[in-house]
C-alpha atoms as a PDB file:
ATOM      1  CA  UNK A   1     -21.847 -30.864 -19.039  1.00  0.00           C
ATOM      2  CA  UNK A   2     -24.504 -28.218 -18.003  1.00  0.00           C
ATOM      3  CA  UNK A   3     -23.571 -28.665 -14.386  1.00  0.00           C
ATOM      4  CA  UNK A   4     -20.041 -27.919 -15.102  1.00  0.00           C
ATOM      5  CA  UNK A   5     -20.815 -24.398 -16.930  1.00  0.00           C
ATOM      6  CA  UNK A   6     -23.128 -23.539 -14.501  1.00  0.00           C
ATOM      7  CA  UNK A   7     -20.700 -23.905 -11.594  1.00  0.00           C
ATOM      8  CA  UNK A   8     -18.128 -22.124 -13.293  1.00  0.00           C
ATOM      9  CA  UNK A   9     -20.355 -19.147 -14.481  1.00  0.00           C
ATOM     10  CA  UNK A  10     -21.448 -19.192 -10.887  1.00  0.00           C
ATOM     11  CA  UNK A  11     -17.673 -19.047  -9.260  1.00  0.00           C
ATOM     12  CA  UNK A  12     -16.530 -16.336 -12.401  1.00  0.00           C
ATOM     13  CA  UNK A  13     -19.819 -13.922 -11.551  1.00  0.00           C
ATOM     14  CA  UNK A  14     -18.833 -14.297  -8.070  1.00  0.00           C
ATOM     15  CA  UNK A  15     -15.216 -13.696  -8.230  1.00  0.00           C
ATOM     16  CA  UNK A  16     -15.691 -11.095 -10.975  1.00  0.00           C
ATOM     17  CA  UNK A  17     -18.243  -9.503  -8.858  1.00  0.00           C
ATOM     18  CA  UNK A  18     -15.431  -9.198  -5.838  1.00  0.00           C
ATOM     19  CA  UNK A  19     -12.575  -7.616  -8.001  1.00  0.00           C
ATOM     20  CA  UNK A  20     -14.961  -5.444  -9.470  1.00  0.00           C
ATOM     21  CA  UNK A  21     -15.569  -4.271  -6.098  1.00  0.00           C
ATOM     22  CA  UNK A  22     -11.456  -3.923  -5.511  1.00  0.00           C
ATOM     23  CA  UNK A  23     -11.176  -2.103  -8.788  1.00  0.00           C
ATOM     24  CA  UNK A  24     -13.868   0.406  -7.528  1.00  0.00           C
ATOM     25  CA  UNK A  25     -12.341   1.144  -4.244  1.00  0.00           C
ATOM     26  CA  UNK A  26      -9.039   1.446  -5.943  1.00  0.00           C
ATOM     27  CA  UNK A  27     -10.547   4.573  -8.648  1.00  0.00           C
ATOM     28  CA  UNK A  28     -13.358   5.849  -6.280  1.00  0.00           C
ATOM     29  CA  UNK A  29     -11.662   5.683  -3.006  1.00  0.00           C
ATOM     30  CA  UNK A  30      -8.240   6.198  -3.980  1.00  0.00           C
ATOM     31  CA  UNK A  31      -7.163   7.568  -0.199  1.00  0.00           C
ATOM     32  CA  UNK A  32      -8.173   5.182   2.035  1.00  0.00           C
ATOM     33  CA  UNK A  33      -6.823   2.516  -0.712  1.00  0.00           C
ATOM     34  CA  UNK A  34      -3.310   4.883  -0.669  1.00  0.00           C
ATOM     35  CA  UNK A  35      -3.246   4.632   3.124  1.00  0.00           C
ATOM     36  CA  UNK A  36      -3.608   0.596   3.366  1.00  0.00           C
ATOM     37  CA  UNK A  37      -1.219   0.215   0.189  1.00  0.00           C
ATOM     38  CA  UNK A  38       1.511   2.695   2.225  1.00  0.00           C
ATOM     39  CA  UNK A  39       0.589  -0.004   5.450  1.00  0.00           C
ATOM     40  CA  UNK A  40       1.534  -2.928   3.258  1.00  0.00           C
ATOM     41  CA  UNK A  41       4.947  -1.213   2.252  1.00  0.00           C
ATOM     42  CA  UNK A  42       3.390  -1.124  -1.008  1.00  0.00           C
ATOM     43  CA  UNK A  43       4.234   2.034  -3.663  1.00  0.00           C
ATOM     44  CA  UNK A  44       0.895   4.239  -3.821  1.00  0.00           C
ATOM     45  CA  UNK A  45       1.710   4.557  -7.764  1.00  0.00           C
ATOM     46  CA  UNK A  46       1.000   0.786  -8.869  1.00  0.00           C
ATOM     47  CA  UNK A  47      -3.134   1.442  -7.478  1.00  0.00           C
ATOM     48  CA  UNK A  48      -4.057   2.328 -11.159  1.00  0.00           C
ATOM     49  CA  UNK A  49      -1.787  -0.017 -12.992  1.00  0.00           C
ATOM     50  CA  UNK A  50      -3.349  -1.821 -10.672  1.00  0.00           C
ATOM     51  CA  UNK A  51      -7.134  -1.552 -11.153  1.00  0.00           C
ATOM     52  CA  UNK A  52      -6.270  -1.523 -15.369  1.00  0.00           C
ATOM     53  CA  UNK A  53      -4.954  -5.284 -15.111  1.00  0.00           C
ATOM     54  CA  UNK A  54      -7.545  -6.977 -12.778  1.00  0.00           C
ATOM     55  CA  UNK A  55     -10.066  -5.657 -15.272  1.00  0.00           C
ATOM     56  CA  UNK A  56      -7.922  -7.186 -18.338  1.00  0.00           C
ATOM     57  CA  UNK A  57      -7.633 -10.040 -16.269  1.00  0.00           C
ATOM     58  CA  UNK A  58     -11.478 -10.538 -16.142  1.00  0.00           C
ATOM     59  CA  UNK A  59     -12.003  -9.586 -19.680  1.00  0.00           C
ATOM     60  CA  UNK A  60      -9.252 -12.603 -20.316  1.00  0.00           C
ATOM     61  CA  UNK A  61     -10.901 -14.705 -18.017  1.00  0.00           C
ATOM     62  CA  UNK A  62     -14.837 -14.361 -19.607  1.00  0.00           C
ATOM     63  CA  UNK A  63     -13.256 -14.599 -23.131  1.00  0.00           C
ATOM     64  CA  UNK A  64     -13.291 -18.113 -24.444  1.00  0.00           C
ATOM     65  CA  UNK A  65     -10.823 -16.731 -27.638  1.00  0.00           C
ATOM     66  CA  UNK A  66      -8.285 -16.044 -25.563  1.00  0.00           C
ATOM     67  CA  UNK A  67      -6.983 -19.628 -23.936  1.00  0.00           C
ATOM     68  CA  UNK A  68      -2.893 -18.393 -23.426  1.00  0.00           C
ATOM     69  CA  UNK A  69      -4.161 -15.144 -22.198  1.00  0.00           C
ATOM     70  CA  UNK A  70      -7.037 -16.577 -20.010  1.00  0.00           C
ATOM     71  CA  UNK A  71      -3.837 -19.091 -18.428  1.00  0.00           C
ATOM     72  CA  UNK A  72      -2.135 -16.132 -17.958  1.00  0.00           C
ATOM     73  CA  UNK A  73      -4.561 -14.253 -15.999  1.00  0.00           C
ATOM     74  CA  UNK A  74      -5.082 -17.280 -13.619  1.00  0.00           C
ATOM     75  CA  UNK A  75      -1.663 -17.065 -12.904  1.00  0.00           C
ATOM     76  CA  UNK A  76      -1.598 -13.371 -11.861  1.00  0.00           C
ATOM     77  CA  UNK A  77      -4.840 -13.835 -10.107  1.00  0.00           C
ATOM     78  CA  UNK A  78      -3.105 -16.763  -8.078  1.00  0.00           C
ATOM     79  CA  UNK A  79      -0.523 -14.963  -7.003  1.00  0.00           C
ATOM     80  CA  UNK A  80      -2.018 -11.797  -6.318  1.00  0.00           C
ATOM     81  CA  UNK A  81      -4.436 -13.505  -4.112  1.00  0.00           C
ATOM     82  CA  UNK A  82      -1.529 -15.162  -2.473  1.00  0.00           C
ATOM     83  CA  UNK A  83       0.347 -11.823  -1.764  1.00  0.00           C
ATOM     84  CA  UNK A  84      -2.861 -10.176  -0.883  1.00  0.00           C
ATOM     85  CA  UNK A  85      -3.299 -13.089   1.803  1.00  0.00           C
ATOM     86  CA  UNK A  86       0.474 -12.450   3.289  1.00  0.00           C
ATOM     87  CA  UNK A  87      -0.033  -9.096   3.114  1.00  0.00           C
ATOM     88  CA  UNK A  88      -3.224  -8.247   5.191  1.00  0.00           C
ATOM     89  CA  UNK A  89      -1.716 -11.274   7.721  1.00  0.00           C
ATOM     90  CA  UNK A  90       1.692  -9.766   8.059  1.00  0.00           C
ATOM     91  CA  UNK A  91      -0.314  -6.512   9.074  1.00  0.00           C
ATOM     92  CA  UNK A  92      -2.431  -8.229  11.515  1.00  0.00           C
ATOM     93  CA  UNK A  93      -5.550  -6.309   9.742  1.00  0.00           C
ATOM     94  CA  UNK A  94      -7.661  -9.377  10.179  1.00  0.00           C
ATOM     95  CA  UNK A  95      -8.945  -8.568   6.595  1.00  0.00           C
ATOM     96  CA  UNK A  96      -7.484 -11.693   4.289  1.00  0.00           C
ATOM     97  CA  UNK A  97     -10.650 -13.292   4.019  1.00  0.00           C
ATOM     98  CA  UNK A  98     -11.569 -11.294   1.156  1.00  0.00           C
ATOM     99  CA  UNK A  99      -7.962 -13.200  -0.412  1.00  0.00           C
ATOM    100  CA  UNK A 100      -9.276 -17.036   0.680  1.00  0.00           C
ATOM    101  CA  UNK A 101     -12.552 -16.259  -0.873  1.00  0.00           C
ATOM    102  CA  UNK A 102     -10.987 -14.811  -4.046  1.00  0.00           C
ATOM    103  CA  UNK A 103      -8.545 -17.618  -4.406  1.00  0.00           C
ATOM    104  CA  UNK A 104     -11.388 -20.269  -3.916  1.00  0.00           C
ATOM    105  CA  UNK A 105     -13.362 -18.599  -6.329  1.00  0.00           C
ATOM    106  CA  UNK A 106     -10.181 -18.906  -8.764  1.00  0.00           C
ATOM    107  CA  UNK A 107      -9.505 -22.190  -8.576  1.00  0.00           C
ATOM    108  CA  UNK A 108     -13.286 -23.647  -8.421  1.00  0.00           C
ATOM    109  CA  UNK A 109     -13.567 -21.434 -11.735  1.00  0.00           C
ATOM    110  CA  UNK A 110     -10.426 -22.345 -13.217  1.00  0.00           C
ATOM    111  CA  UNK A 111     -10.951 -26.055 -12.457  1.00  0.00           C
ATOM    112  CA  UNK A 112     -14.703 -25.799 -14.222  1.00  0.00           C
ATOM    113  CA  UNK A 113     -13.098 -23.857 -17.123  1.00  0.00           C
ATOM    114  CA  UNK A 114     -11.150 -26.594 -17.805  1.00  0.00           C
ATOM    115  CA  UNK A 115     -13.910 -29.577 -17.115  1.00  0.00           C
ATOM    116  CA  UNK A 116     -16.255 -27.244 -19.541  1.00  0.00           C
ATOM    117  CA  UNK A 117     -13.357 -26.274 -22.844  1.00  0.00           C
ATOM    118  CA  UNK A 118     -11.848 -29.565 -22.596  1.00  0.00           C
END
């Protein structure tokens, strides 16, 4: 159904749009992401390892040749978003919105993927 691509281009753009953002903060403003990775009890060395597999995850995610791959990157989306939630609440940063509103965006597009490929 049209309405059924539509929705899921619209929830993919957005969340694409929002790690796009994360990947940018993680090459451009490497310190500041350093400082709230070292706050999370994170290692500073997986930001760029990082970055390089939320952007293979979206390529995985807007190609309709890769179906395992594309399942795959769900699942590492899903729990990213769900460590990035814990994460910024253990901290008491306030900022794990940005996680709710990824993960909604995941699921609304991975539920449309599936309405509009099956």
């Amino acid at each position: 159904m049209k309405r059924n691509k539509i929705i899921f281009y619209i929830a993919t753009g957005l969340l694409t749009a929002l790690m796009l953002f994360s990947v940018s903060m993680y090459f451009f403003n490497h310190e500041e992401v350093s400082k709230m990775f070292t706050s999370f009890g994170y290692p500073t060395y997986i930001i760029y390892p990082y970055a390089v597999a939320k952007l293979l995850g979206l390529f995985a995610i807007w190609n309709p040749n890769f179906k395992i791959i594309k399942e795959w990157a769900y699942a590492g989306f899903f729990f990213a978003f769900i460590l990035a939630f814990f994460a910024h609440f253990m901290i008491g940063d306030g900022e794990q919105i940005g996680a709710v509103v990824a993960m909604i965006l995941l699921i609304v597009s991975y539920i449309f993927n599936k309405k509009t490929n099956s």
